[in-house]
Protein backbone atom coordinates (compact mmCIF):
# COMPACT_ATOMS: atom_id res chain seq x y z
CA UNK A 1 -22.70 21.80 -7.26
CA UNK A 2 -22.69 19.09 -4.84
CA UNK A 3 -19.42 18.98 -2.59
CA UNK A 4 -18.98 15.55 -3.15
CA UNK A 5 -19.87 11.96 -4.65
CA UNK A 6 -21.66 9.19 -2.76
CA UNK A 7 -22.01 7.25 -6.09
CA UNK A 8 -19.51 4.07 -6.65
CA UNK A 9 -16.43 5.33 -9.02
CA UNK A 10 -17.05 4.44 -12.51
CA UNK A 11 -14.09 4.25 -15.18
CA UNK A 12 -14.42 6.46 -18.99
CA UNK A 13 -12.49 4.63 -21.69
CA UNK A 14 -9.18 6.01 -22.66
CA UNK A 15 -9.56 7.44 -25.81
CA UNK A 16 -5.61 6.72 -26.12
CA UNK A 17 -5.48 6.33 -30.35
CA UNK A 18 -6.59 10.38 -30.38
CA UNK A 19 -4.45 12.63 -31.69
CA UNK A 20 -5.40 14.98 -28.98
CA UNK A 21 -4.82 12.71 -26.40
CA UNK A 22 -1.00 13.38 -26.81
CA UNK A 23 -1.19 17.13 -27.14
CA UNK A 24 1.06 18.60 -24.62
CA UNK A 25 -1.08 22.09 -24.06
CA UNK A 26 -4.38 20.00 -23.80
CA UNK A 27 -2.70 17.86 -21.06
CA UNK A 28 -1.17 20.45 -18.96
CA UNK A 29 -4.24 22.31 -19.47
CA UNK A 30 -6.18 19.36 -17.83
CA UNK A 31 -3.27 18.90 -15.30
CA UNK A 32 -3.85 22.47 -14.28
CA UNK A 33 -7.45 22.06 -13.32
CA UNK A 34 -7.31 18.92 -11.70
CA UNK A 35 -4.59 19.72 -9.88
CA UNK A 36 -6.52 22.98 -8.58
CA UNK A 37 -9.45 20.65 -7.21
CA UNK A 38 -6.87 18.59 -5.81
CA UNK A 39 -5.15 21.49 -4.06
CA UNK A 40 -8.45 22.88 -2.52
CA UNK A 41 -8.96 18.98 -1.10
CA UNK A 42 -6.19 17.69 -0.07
CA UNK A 43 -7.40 14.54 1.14
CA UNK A 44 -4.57 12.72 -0.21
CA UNK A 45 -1.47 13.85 0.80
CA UNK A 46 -0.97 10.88 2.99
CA UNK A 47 -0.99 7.73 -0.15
CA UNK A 48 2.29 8.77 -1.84
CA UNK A 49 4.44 11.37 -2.66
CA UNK A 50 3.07 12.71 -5.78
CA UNK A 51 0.18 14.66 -3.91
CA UNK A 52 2.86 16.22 -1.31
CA UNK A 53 5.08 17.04 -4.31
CA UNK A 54 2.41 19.01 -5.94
CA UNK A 55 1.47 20.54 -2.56
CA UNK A 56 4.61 22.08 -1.87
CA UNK A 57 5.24 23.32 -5.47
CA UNK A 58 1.84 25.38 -4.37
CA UNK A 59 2.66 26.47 -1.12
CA UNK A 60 5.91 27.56 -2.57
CA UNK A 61 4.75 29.76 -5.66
CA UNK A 62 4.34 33.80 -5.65
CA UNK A 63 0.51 32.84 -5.59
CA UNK A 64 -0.16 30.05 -3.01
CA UNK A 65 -2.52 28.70 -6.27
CA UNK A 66 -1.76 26.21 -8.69
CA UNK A 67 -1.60 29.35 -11.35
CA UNK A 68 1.55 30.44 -9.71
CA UNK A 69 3.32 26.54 -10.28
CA UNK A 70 5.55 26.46 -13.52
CA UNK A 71 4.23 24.19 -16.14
CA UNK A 72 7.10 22.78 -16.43
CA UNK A 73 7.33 21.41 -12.71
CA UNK A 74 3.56 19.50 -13.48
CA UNK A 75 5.95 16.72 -14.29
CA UNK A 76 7.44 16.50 -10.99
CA UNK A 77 4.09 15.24 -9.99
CA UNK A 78 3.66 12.80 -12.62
CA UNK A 79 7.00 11.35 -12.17
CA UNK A 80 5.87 10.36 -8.50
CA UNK A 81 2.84 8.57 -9.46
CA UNK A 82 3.18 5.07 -9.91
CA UNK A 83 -0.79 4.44 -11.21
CA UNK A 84 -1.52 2.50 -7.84
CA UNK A 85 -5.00 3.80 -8.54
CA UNK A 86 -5.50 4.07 -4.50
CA UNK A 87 -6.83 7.68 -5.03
CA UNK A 88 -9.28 7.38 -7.64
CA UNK A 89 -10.49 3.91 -5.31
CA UNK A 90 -10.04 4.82 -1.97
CA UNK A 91 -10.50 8.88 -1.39
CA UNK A 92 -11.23 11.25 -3.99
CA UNK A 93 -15.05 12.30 -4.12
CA UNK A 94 -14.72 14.24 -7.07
CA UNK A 95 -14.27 11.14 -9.91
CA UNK A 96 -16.90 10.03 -11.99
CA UNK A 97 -19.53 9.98 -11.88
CA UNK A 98 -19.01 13.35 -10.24
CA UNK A 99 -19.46 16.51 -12.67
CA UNK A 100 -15.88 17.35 -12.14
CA UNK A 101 -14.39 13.96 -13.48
CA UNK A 102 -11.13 13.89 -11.56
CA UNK A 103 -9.53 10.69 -12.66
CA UNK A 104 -5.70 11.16 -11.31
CA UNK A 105 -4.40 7.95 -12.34
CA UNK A 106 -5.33 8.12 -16.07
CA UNK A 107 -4.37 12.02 -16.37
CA UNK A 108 -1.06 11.03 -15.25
CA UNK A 109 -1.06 7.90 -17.37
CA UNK A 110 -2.00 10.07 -20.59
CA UNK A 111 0.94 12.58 -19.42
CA UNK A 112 3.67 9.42 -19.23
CA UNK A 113 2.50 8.60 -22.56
CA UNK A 114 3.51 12.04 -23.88
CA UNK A 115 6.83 11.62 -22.05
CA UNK A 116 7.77 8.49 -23.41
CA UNK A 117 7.18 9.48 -27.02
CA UNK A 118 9.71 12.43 -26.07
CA UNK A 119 11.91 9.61 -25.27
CA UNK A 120 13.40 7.59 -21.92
CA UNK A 121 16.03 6.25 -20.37
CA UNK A 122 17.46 2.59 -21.80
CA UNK A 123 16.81 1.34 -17.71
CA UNK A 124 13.32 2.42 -18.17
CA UNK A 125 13.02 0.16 -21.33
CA UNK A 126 15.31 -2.96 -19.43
CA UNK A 127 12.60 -2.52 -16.65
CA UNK A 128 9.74 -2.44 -17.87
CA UNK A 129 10.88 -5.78 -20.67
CA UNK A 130 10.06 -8.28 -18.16
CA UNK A 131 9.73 -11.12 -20.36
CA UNK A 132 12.99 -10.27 -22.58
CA UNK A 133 14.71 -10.04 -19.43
CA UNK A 134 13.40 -13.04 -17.92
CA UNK A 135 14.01 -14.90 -21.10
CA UNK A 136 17.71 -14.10 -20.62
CA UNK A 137 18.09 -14.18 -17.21
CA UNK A 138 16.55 -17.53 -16.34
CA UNK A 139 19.11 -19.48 -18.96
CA UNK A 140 20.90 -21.83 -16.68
CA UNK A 141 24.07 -20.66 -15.45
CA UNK A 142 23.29 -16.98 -16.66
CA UNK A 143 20.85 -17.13 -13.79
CA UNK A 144 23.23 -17.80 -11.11
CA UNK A 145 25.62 -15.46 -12.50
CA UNK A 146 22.62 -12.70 -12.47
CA UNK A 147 21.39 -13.53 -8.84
CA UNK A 148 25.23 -13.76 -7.34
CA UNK A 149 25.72 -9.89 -9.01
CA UNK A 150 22.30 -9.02 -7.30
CA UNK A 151 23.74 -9.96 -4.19
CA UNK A 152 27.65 -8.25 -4.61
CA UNK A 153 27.40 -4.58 -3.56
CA UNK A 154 30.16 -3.64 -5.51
CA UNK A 155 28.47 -4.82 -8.57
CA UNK A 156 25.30 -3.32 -7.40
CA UNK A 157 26.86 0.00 -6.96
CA UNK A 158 28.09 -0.19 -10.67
CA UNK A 159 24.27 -1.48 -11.60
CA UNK A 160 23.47 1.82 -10.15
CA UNK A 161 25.88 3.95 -11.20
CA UNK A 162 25.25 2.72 -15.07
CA UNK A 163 21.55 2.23 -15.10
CA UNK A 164 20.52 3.73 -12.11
CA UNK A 165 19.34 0.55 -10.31
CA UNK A 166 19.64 1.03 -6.22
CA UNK A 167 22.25 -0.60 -4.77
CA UNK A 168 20.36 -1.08 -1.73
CA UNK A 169 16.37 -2.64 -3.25
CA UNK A 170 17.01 -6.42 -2.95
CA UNK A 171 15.67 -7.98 -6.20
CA UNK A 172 13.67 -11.13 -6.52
CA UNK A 173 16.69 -14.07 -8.11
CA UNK A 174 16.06 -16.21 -11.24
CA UNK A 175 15.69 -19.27 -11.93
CA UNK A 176 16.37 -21.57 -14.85
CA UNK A 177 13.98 -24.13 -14.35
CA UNK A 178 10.92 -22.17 -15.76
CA UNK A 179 7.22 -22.74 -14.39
CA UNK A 180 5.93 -22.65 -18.06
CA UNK A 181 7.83 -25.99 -18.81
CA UNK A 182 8.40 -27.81 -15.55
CA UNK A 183 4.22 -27.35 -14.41
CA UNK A 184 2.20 -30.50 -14.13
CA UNK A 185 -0.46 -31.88 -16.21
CA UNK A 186 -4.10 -31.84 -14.74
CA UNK A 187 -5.70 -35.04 -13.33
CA UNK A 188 -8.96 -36.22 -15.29
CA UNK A 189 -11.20 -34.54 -13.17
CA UNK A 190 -15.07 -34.36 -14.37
CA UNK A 191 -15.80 -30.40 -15.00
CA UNK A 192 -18.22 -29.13 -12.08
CA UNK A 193 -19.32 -25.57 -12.94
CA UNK A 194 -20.95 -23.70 -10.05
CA UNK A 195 -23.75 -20.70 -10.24
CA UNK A 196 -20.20 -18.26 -9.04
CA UNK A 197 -17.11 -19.92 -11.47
CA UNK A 198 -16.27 -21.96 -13.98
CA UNK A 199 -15.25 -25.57 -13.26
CA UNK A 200 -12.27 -25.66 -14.91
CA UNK A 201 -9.42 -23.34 -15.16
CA UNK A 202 -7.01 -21.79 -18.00
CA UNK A 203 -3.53 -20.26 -15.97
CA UNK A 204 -1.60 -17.45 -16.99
CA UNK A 205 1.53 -18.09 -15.28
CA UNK A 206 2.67 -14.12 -15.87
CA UNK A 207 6.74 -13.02 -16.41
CA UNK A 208 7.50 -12.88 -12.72
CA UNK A 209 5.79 -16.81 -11.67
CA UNK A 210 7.86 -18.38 -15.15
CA UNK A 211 11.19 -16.45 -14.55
CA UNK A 212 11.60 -15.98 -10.55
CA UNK A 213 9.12 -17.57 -8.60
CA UNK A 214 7.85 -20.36 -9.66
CA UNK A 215 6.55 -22.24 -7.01
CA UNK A 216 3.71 -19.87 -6.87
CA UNK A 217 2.66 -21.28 -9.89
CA UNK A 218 3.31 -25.01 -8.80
CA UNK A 219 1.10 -23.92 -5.92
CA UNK A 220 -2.21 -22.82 -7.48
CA UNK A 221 -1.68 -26.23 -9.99
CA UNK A 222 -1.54 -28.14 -6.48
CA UNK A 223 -4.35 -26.81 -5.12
CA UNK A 224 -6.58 -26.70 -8.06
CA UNK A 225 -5.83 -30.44 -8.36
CA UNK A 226 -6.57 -30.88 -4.66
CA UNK A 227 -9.42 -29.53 -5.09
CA UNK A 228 -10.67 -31.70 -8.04
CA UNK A 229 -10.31 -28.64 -10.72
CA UNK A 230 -9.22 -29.50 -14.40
CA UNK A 231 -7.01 -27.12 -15.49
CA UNK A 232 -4.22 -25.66 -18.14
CA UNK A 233 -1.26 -23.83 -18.75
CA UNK A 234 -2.65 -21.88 -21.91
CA UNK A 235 -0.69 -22.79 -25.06
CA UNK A 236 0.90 -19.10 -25.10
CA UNK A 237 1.77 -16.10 -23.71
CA UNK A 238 3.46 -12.84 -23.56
CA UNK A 239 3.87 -10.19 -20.77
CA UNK A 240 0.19 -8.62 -19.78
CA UNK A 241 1.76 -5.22 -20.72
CA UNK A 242 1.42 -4.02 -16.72
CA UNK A 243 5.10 -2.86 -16.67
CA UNK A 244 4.78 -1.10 -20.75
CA UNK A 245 1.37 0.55 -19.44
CA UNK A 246 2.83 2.28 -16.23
CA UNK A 247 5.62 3.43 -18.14
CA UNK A 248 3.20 4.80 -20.90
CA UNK A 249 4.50 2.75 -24.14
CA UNK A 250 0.74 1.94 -25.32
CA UNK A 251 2.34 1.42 -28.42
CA UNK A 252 3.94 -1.78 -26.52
CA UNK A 253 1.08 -2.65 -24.58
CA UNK A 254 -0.65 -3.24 -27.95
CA UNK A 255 1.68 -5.34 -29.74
CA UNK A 256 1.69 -7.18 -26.06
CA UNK A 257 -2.13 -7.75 -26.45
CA UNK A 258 -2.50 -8.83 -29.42
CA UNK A 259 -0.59 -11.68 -28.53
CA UNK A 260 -2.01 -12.38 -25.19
CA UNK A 261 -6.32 -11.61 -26.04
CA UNK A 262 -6.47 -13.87 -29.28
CA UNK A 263 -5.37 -17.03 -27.32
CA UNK A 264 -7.03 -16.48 -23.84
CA UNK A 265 -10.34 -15.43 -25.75
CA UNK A 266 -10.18 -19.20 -27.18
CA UNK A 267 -10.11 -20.55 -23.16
CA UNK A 268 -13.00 -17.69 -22.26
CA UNK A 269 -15.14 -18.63 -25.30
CA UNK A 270 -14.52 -22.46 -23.96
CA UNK A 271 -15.85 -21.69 -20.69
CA UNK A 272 -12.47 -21.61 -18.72
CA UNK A 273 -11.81 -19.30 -15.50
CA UNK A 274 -8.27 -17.58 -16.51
CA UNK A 275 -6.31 -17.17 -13.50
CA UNK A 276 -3.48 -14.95 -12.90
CA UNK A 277 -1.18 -15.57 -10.01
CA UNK A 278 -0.26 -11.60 -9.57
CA UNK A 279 -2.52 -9.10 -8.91
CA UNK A 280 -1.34 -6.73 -11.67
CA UNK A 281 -1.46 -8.48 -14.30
CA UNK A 282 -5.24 -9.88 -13.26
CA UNK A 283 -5.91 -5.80 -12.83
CA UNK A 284 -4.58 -5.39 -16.20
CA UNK A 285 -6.87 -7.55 -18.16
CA UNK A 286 -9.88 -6.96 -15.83
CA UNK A 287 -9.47 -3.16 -16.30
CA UNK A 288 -6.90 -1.35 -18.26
CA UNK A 289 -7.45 -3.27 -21.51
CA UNK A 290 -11.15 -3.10 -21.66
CA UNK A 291 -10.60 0.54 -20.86
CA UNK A 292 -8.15 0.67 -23.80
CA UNK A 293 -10.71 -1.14 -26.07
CA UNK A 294 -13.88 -0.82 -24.76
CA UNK A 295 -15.26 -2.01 -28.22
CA UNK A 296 -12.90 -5.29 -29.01
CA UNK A 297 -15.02 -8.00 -28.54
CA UNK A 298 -12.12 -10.43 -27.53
CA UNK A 299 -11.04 -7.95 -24.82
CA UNK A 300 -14.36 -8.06 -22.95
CA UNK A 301 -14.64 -11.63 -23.17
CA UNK A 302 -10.95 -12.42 -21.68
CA UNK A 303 -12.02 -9.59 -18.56
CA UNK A 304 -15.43 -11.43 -18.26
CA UNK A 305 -13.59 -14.75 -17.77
CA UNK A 306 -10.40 -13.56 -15.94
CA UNK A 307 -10.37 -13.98 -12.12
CA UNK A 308 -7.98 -13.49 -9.15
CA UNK A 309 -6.82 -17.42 -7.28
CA UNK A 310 -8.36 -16.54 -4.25
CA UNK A 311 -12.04 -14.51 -5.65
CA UNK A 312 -12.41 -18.05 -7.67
CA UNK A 313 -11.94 -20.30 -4.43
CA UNK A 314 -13.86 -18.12 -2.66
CA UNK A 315 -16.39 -18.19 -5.45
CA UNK A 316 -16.25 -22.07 -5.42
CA UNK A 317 -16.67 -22.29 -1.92
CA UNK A 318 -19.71 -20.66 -2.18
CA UNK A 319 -20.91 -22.77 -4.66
CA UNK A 320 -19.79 -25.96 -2.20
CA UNK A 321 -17.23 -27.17 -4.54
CA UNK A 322 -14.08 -26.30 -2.55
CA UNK A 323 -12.36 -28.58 0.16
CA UNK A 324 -12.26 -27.66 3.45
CA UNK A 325 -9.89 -30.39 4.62
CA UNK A 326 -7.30 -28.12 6.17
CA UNK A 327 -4.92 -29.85 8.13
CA UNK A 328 -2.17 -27.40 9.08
CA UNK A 329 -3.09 -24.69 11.77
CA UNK A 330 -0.79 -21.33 10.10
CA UNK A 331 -0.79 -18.99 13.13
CA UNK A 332 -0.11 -15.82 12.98
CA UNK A 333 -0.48 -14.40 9.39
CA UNK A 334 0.54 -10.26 8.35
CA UNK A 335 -1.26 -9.87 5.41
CA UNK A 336 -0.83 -6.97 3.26
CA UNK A 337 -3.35 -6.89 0.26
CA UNK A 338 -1.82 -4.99 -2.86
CA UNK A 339 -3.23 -1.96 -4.28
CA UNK A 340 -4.20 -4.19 -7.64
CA UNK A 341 -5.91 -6.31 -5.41
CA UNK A 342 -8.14 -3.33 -4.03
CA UNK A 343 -8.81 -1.94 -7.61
CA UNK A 344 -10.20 -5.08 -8.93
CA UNK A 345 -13.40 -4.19 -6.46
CA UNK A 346 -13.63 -8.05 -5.26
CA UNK A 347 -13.61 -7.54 -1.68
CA UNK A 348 -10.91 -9.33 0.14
CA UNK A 349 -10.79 -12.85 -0.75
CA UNK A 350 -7.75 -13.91 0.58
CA UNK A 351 -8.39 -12.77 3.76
CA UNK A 352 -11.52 -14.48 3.73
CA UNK A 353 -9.87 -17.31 2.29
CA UNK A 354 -7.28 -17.41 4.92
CA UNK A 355 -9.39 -16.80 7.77
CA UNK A 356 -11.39 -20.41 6.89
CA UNK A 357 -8.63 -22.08 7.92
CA UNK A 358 -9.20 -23.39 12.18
CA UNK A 359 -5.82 -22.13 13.94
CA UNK A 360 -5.59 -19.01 11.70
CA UNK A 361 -5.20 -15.66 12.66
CA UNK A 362 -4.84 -12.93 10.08
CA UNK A 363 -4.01 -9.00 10.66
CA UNK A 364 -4.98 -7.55 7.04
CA UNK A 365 -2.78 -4.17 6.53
CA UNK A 366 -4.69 -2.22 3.65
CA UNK A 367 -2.14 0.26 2.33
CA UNK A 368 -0.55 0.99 -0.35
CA UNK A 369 3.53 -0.37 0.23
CA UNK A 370 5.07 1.75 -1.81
CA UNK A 371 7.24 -0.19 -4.67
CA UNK A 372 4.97 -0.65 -7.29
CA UNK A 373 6.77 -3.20 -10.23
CA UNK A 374 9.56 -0.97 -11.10
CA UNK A 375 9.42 2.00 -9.53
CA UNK A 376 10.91 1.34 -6.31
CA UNK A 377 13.58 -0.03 -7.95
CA UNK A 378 14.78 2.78 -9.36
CA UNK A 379 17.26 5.05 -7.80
CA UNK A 380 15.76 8.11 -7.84
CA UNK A 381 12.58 6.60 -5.95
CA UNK A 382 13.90 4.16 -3.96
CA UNK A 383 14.38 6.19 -0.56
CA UNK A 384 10.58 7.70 -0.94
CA UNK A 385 9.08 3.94 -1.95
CA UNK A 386 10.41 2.90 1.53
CA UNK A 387 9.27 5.97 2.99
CA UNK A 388 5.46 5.55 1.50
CA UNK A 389 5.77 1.94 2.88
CA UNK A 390 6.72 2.64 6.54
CA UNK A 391 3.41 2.25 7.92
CA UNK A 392 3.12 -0.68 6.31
CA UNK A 393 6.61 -2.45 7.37
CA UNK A 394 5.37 -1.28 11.02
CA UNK A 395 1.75 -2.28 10.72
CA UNK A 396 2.80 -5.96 9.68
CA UNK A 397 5.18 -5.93 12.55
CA UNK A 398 3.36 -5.48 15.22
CA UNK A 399 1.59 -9.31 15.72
CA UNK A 400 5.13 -10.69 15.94
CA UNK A 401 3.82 -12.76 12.81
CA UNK A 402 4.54 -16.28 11.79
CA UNK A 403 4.39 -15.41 8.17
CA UNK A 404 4.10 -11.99 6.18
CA UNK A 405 1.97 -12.42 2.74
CA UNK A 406 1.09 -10.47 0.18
CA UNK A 407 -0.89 -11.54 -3.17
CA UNK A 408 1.65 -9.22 -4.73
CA UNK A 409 5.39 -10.96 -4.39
CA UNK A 410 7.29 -8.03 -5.10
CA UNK A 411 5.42 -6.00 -2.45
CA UNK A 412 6.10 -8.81 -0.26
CA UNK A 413 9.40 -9.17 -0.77
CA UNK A 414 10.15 -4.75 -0.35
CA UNK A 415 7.72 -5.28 2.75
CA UNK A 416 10.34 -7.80 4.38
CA UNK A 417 12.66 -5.47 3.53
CA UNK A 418 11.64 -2.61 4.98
CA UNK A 419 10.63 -4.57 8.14
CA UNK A 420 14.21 -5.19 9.26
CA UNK A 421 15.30 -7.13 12.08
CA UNK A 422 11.62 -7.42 12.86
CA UNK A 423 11.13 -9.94 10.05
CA UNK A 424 13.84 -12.57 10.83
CA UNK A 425 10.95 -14.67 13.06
CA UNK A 426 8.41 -14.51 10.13
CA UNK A 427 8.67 -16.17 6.70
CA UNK A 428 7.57 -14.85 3.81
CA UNK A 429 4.93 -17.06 1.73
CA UNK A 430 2.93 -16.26 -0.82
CA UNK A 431 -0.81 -16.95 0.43
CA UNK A 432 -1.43 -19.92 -2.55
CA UNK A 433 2.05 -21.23 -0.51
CA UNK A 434 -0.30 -20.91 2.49
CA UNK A 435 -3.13 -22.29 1.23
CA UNK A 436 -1.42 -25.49 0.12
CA UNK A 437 0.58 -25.46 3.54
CA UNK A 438 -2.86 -25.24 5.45
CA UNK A 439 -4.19 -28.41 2.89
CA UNK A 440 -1.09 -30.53 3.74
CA UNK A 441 -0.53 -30.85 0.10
């Protein structure tokens, strides 16, 4: 048996509509032997704290061995993994195509799924209903009165004393005028495919661009029009199912895709790069939904077509079809790339991007921050999600930056957070805010 794998990780479909695959003994079973290989590694205990949870439940049992760790405290572990995927990517040697087949992320995916059928909390469900909440929340005047409780600590305290919402994460606001129905219609552009991307381009604004920022999505519209690219909004949309998937409601995540695949199949069948303006929900059709349905033919064709802002202008650069007619020097740029950025095994194109640009200088901080969509916000997590992102908030310190950037807002906005005091000199921008800064557009 070789000691370790040299091979690039490859992904097994989750065989999620099994019977077995929600069979409590056959999971703990599995939990039991991966966490023994895990145990005898322990490569990971640095990413998070669901690898130093299960650590200590060893080094505390009669045994010193995984055989001598309750069952029942398996799920301590897979209550602090939020599916960043960072060990399966980034340090294990033993997943596939290694005999031993340690896939963390999914084991403790398949194990949420058999917790939520047992049942969850109603802020778990709130949470993870990004577009019912963003529905509500962005109706004018509800939205100010949402974003002026988000910011009262005595309401916040109640928010966490009934739902169990910290007091202390700061939440991204809402806003009632809606990127879905304020974005602007494409110029007449002539469609110039390249040998790398499509020439024209099919956006998927997401729940979080529509409801709370949207001039993210005003951003990538002004810079594919700057850069000559026809695009649209497609007709309709739902949430990508990221938030329903980490929470393990597959149930939801299917009812969420077949609303989604059936329309952005139409756009990939067309010949239309799909852009997604946050990382997860790109991750989530590029890779958890083919791995769900490795067989639908829509599915595939949606991933095959579906690409991250900044891997298509890269891409179109390389085909000579981008503009290079920066005319804004940025500086100094912190840039932290999200963990759903890694996954998606592109390389790191808006680095590259960012680094094109004459009077640019960009510190890239490759680590995972710690908040993960929902988890950070919830009380119980909170203090360890801005413990697993200290390295972070001090590694994008450090240049004294002009602007901190993440392709992942949320992370962005926890990362300012956690910086303190040390982020009042930088702004926080999005890097398609950066992009169009550095274009003068």
């Amino acid at each position: 048996m070789r000691e370790g794998s040299l091979e690039a990780p490859t992904r097994h479909p989750l065989d999620w509509q099994n019977p077995e695959f929600y069979d409590q003994a056959k999971v703990e079973k599995e939990l039991g032997r991966v966490f023994d290989i895990c145990h005898g590694c322990r490569r990971c205990v640095n990413l998070c704290t669901a690898f130093p949870t299960l650590f200590d439940l060893v080094d505390a049992s009669a045994t010193m061995e995984v055989d001598g760790v309750a069952k029942q405290d398996y799920w301590k572990v897979v209550d602090q993994c939020y599916l960043c995927d960072m060990c399966y990517m980034t340090k294990c040697p033993y997943v596939p195509p290694h005999p031993w087949n340690v896939d963390f992320p999914h084991l403790m995916l398949r194990a949420k799924a058999i917790k939520f059928r047992k049942g969850i909390r109603l802020r778990d469900r709130l949470l993870s209903s990004t577009d019912a909440l963003g529905k509500l929340a962005a109706i004018p005047v509800v939205a100010q009165t949402v974003n002026a409780v988000n910011k009262n600590a005595v309401a916040r305290a109640a928010l966490q004393s009934v739902l169990g919402v910290h007091k202390d994460r700061e939440l991204p606001p809402y806003t009632s005028e809606r990127f879905r129905s304020n974005s602007a219609e494409s110029g007449s552009f002539p469609v110039k495919d390249g040998k790398h991307a499509p020439g024209k381009a099919a956006i998927f604004s997401t729940c979080y661009v529509n409801y709370n920022e949207p001039g993210m999505g005003h951003d990538l519209l002004a810079l594919l029009e700057h850069n000559e690219v026809p695009y649209v909004v497609v007709e309709k949309e739902a949430c990508c199912g990221m938030p329903k998937f980490e929470l393990g409601d597959l149930q939801a995540v299917d009812r969420l895709k077949r609303i989604n695949i059936p329309v952005l199949a139409k756009y990939a069948r067309e010949g239309y790069a799909i852009l997604t303006p946050v990382p997860s929900c790109t991750l989530m059709f590029k890779q958890e939904l083919p791995l769900l349905y490795p067989h639908d033919a829509q599915t595939l064709a949606v991933r095959d077509a579906m690409f991250d802002p900044f891997e298509y202008f890269v891409l179109r650069r390389k085909d000579g079809l981008l503009k290079t007619d920066f005319k804004q020097p940025l500086g100094k740029v912190s840039y932290h790339i999200p963990c759903h950025s890694r996954v998606q095994n592109m390389g790191q194109k808006t680095r590259e991007m960012l680094e094109a640009i004459p009077g640019t200088a960009v510190t890239t901080v490759e680590r995972c921050a710690g908040h993960d969509g929902t988890w950070g916000v919830k009380a119980e997590y909170f203090a360890n999600s801005m413990k697993i992102g200290r390295p972070v908030f001090r590694q994008m310190a450090e240049p004294h930056p002009d602007y901190v950037a993440s392709d992942c807002p949320i992370a962005a906005r926890h990362i300012r957070q956690g910086m303190g005091d040390e982020a009042q000199a930088a702004e926080k921008a999005h890097p398609l805010s950066l992009l169009r800064k550095a274009y003068g557009i």
